[in-house]
C-alpha atoms as a PDB file:
ATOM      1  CA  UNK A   1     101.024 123.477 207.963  1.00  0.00           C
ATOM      2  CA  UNK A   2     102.616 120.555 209.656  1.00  0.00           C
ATOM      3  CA  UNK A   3      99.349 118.706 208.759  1.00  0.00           C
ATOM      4  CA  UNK A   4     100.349 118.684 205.404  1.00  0.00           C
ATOM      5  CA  UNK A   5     103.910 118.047 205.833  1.00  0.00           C
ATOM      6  CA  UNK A   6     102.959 115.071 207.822  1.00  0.00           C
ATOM      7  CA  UNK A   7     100.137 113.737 205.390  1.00  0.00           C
ATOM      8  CA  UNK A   8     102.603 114.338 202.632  1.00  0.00           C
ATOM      9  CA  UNK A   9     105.212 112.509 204.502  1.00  0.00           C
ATOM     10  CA  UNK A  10     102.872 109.507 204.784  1.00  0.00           C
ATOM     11  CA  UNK A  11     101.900 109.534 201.185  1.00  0.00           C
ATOM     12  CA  UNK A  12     105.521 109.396 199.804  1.00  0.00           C
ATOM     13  CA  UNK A  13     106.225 106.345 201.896  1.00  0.00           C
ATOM     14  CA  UNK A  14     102.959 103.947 200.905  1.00  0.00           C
ATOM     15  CA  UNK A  15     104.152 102.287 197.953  1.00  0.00           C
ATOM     16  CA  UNK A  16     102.821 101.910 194.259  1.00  0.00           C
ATOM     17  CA  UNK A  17     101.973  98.106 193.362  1.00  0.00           C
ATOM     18  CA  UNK A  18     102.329  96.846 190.182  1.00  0.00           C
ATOM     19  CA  UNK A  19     100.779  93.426 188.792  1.00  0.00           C
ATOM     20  CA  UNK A  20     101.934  92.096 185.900  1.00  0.00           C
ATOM     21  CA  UNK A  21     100.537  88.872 184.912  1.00  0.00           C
ATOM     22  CA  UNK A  22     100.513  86.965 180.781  1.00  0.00           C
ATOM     23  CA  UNK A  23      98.713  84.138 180.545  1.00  0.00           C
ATOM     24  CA  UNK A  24      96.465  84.054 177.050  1.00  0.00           C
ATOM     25  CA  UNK A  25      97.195  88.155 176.847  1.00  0.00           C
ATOM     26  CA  UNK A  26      99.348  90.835 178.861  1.00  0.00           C
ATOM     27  CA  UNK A  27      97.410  92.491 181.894  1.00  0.00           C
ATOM     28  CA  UNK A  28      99.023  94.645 184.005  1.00  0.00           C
ATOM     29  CA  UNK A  29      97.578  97.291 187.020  1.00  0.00           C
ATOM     30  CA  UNK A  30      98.737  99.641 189.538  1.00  0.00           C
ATOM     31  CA  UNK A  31      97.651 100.376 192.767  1.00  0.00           C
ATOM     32  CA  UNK A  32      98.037 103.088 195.265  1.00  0.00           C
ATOM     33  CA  UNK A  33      96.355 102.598 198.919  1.00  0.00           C
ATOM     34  CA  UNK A  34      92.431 102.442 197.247  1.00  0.00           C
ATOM     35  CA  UNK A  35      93.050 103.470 194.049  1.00  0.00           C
ATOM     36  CA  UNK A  36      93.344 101.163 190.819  1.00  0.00           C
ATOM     37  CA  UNK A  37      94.201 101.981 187.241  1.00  0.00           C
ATOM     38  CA  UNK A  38      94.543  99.253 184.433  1.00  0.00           C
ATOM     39  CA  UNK A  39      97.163  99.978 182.419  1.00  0.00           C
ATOM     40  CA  UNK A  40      96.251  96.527 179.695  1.00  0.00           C
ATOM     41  CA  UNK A  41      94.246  95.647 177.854  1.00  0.00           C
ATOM     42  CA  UNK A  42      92.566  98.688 177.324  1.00  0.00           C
ATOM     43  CA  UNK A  43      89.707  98.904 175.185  1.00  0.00           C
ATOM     44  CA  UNK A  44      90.060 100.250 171.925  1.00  0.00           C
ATOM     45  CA  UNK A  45      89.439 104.081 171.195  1.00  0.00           C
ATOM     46  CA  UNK A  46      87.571 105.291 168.642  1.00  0.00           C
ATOM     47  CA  UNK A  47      88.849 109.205 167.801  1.00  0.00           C
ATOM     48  CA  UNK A  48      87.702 111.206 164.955  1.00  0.00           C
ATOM     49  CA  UNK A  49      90.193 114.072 165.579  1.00  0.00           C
ATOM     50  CA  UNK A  50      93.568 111.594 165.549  1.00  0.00           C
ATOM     51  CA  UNK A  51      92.283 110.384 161.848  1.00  0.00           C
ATOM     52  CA  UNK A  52      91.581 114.053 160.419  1.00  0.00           C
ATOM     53  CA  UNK A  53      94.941 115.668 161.670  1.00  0.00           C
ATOM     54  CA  UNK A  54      97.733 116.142 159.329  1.00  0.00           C
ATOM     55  CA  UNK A  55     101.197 113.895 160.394  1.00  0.00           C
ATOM     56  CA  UNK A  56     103.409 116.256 162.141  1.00  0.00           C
ATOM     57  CA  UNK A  57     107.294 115.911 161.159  1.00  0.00           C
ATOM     58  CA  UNK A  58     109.585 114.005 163.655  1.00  0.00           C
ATOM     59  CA  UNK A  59     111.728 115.699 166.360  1.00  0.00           C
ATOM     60  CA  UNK A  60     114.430 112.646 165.201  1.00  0.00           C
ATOM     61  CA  UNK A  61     114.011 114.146 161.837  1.00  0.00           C
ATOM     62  CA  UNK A  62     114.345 117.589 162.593  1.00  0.00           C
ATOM     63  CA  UNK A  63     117.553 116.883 165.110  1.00  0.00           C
ATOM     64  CA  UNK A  64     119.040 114.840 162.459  1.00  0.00           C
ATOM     65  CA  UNK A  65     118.553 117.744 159.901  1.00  0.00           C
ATOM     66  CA  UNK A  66     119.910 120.748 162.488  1.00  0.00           C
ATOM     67  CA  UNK A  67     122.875 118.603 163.853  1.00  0.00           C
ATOM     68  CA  UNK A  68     123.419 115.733 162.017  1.00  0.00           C
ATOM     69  CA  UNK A  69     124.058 111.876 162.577  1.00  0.00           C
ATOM     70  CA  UNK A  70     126.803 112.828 165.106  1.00  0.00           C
ATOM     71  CA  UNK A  71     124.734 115.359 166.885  1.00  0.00           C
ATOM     72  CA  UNK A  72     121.994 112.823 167.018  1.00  0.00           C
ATOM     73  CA  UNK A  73     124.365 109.793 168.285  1.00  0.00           C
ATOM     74  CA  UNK A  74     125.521 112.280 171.356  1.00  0.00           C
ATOM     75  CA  UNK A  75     122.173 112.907 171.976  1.00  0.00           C
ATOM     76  CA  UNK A  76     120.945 109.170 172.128  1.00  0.00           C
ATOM     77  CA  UNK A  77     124.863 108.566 174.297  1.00  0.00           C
ATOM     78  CA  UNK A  78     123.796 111.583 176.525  1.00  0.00           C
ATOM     79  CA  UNK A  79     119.991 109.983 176.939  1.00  0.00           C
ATOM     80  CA  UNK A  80     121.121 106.496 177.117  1.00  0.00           C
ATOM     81  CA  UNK A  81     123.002 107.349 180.266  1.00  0.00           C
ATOM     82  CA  UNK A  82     120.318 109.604 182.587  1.00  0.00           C
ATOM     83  CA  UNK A  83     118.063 106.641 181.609  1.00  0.00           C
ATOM     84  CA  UNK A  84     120.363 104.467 182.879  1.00  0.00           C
ATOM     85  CA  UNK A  85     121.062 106.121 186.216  1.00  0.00           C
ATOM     86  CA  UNK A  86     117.415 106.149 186.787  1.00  0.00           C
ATOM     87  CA  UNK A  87     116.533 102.972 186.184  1.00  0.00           C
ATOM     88  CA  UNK A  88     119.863 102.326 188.796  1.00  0.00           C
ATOM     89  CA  UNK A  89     117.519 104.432 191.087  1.00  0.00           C
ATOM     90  CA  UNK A  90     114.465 102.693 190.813  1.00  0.00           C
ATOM     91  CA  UNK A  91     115.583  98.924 190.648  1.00  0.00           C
ATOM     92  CA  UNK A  92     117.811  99.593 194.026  1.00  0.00           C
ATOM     93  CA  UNK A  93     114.632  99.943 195.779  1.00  0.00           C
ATOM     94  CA  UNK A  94     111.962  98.066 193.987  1.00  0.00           C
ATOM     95  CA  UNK A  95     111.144  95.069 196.102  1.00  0.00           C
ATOM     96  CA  UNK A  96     109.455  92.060 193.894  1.00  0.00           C
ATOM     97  CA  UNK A  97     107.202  89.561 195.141  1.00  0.00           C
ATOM     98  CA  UNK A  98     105.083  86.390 193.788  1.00  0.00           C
ATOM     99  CA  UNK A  99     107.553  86.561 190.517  1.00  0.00           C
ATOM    100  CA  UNK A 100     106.411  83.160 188.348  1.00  0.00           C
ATOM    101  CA  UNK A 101     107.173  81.862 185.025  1.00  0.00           C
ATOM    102  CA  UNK A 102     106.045  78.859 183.903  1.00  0.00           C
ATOM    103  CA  UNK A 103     107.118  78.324 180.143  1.00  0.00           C
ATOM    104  CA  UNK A 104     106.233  75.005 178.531  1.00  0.00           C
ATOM    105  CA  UNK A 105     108.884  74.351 174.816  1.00  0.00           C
ATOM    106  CA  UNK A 106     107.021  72.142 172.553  1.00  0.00           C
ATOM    107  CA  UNK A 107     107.066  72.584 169.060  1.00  0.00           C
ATOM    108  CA  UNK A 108     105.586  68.634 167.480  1.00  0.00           C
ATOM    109  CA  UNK A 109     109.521  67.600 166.707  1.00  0.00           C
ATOM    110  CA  UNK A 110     111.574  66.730 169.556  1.00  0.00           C
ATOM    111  CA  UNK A 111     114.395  67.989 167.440  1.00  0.00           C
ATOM    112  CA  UNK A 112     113.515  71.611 166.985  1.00  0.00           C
ATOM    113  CA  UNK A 113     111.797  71.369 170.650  1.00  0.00           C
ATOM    114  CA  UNK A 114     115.300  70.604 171.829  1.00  0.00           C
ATOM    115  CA  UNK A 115     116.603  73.940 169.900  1.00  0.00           C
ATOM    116  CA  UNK A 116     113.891  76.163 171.288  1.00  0.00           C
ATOM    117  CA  UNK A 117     114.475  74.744 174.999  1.00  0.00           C
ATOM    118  CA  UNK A 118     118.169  76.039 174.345  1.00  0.00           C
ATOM    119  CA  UNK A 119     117.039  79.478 173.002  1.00  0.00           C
ATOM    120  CA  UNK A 120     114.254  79.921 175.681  1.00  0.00           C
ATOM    121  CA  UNK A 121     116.734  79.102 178.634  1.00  0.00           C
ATOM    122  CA  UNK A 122     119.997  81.345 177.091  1.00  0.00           C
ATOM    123  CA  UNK A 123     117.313  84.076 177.102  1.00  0.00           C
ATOM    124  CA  UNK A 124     114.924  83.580 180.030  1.00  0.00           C
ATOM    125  CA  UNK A 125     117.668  82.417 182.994  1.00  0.00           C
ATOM    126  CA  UNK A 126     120.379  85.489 182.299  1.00  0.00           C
ATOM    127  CA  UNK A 127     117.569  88.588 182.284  1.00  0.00           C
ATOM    128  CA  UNK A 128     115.828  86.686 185.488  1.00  0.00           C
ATOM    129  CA  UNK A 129     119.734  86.583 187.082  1.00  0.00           C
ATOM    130  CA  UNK A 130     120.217  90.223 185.927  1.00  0.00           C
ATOM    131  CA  UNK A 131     116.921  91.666 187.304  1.00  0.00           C
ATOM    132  CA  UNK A 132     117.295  90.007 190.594  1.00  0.00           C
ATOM    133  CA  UNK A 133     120.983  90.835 191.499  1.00  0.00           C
ATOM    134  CA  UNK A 134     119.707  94.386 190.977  1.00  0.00           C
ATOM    135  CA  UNK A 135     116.065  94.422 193.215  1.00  0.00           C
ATOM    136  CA  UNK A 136     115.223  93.387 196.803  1.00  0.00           C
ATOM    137  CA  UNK A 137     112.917  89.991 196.078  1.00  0.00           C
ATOM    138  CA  UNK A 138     111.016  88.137 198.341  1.00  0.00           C
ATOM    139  CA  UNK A 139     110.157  84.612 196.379  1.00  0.00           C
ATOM    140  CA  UNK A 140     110.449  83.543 192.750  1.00  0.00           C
ATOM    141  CA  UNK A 141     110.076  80.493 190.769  1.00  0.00           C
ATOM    142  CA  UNK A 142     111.193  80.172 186.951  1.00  0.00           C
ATOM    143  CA  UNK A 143     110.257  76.799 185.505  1.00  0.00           C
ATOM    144  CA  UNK A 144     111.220  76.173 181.876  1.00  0.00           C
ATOM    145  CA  UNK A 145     110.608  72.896 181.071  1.00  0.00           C
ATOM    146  CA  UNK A 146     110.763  70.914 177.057  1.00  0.00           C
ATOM    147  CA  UNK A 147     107.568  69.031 176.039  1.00  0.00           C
ATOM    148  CA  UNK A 148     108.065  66.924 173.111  1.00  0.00           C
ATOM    149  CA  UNK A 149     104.702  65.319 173.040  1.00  0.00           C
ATOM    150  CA  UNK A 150     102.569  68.252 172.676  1.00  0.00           C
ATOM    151  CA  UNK A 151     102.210  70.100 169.517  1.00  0.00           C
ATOM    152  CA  UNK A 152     102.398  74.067 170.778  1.00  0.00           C
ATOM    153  CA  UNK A 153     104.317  75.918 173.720  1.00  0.00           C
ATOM    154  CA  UNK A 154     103.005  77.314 176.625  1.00  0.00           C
ATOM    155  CA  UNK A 155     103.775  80.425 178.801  1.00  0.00           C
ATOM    156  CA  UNK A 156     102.737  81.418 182.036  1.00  0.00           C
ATOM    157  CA  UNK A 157     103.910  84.568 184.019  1.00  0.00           C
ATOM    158  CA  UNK A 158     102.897  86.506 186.887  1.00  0.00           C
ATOM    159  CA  UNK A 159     105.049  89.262 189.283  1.00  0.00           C
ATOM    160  CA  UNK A 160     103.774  91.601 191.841  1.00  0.00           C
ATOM    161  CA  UNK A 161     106.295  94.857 192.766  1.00  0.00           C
ATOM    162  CA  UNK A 162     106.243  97.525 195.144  1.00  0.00           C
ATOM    163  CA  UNK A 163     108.141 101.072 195.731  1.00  0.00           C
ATOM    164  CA  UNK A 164     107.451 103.883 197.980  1.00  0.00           C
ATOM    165  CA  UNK A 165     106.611 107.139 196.485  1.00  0.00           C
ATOM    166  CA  UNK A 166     109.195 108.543 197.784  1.00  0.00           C
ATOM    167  CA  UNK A 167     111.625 106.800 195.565  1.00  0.00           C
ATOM    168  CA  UNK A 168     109.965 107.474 192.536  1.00  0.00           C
ATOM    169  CA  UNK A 169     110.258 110.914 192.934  1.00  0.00           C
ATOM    170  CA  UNK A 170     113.781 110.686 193.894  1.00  0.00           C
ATOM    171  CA  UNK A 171     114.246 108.999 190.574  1.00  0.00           C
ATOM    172  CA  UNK A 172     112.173 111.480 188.247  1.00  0.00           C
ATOM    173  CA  UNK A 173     113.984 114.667 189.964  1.00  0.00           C
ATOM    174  CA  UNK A 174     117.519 112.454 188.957  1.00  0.00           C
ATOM    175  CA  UNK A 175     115.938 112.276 185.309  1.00  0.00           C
ATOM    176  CA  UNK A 176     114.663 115.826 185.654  1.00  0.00           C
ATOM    177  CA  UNK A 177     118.389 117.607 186.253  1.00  0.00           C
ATOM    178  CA  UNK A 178     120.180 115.020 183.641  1.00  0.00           C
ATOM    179  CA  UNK A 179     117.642 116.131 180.989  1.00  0.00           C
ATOM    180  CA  UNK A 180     117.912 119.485 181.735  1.00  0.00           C
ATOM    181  CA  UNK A 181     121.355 119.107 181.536  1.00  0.00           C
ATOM    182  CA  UNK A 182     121.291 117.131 178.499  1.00  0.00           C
ATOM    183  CA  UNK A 183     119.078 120.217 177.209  1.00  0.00           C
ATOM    184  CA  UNK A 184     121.556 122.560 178.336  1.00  0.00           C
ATOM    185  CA  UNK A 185     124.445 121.293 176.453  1.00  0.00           C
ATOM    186  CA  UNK A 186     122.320 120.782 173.297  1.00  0.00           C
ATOM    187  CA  UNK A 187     121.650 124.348 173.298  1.00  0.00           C
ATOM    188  CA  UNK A 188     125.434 125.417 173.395  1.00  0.00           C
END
């Protein structure tokens, strides 16, 4: 028995990597101690069963139709907010590492490349500030830079993040109780 407490123990505090990287397309994995999944690109799949079965109605719809546009508002509030606390949960411990972006602005007019440089950095600079006042980080480098020679823009990202286990589940058993609260108080 204390085997297995132990060897849990251990388990919950190796952490879950995550690399996220865009160059030409999106790729991202996770690993945990030897194992690897790729969550993109996937292949395509090709199912038979998806295409015969009949479209099922919408929870949304169904909630909308039992309890209205108010009842559904509370219930978006209500869901809004245990999402909220646990992505509170997992940011406070997610440490980020190797975070790059590399976007090139060129659109063929210097004019409208000016414009898009504008756009790019009121959109790029305040989510980078945001997400690292919120996680432990050990580098980073944004570069965001206007062309106006070439005729197309560029983009270039890659970020590596860790968490322990441990944290995760602290974070799912926080979503757990609000939803069952949020259940709860649907049901009344």
């Amino acid at each position: 028995m204390l085997f297995f407490t132990v060897l849990n123990t251990v388990l919950s505090l190796c952490p879950i990597t995550v690399d996220l990287e865009f160059r030409q397309e999106f790729s991202a994995k996770i690993r945990y101690l030897f194992f690897h999944y790729t969550l993109a690109p996937r292949p395509p799949k090709k199912d038979k069963k998806a295409a015969e079965e009949k479209p099922k109605e919408s929870k949304i719809k169904t909630m909308l139709q039992k309890k209205g546009l108010a009842g559904f508002l509370e219930f978006i509030k209500e869901l809004a907010s245990v999402a909220a606390g646990t992505a509170k949960k997992i940011f406070a411990h997610l440490t980020i590492r190797d975070f790059l972006i590399n976007i090139c602005v060129s659109s063929g007019d210097a004019a409208k490349t000016a414009i898009a440089y504008g756009y790019v950095c009121s959109a790029v600079y305040p989510a980078v500030s945001v997400l690292f006042s919120n996680t432990n980080y050990n580098e980073y480098s944004v570069n965001i830079s206007p062309d106006f020679s070439k005729g197309e823009s560029s983009v270039e990202f890659n970020c590596k993040a860790k968490i322990k286990v441990i944290f995760l589940m602290s974070a799912a058993l926080y979503a757990f109780k609000g939803f069952i609260k949020m259940k709860k108080k649907q049901a009344a």
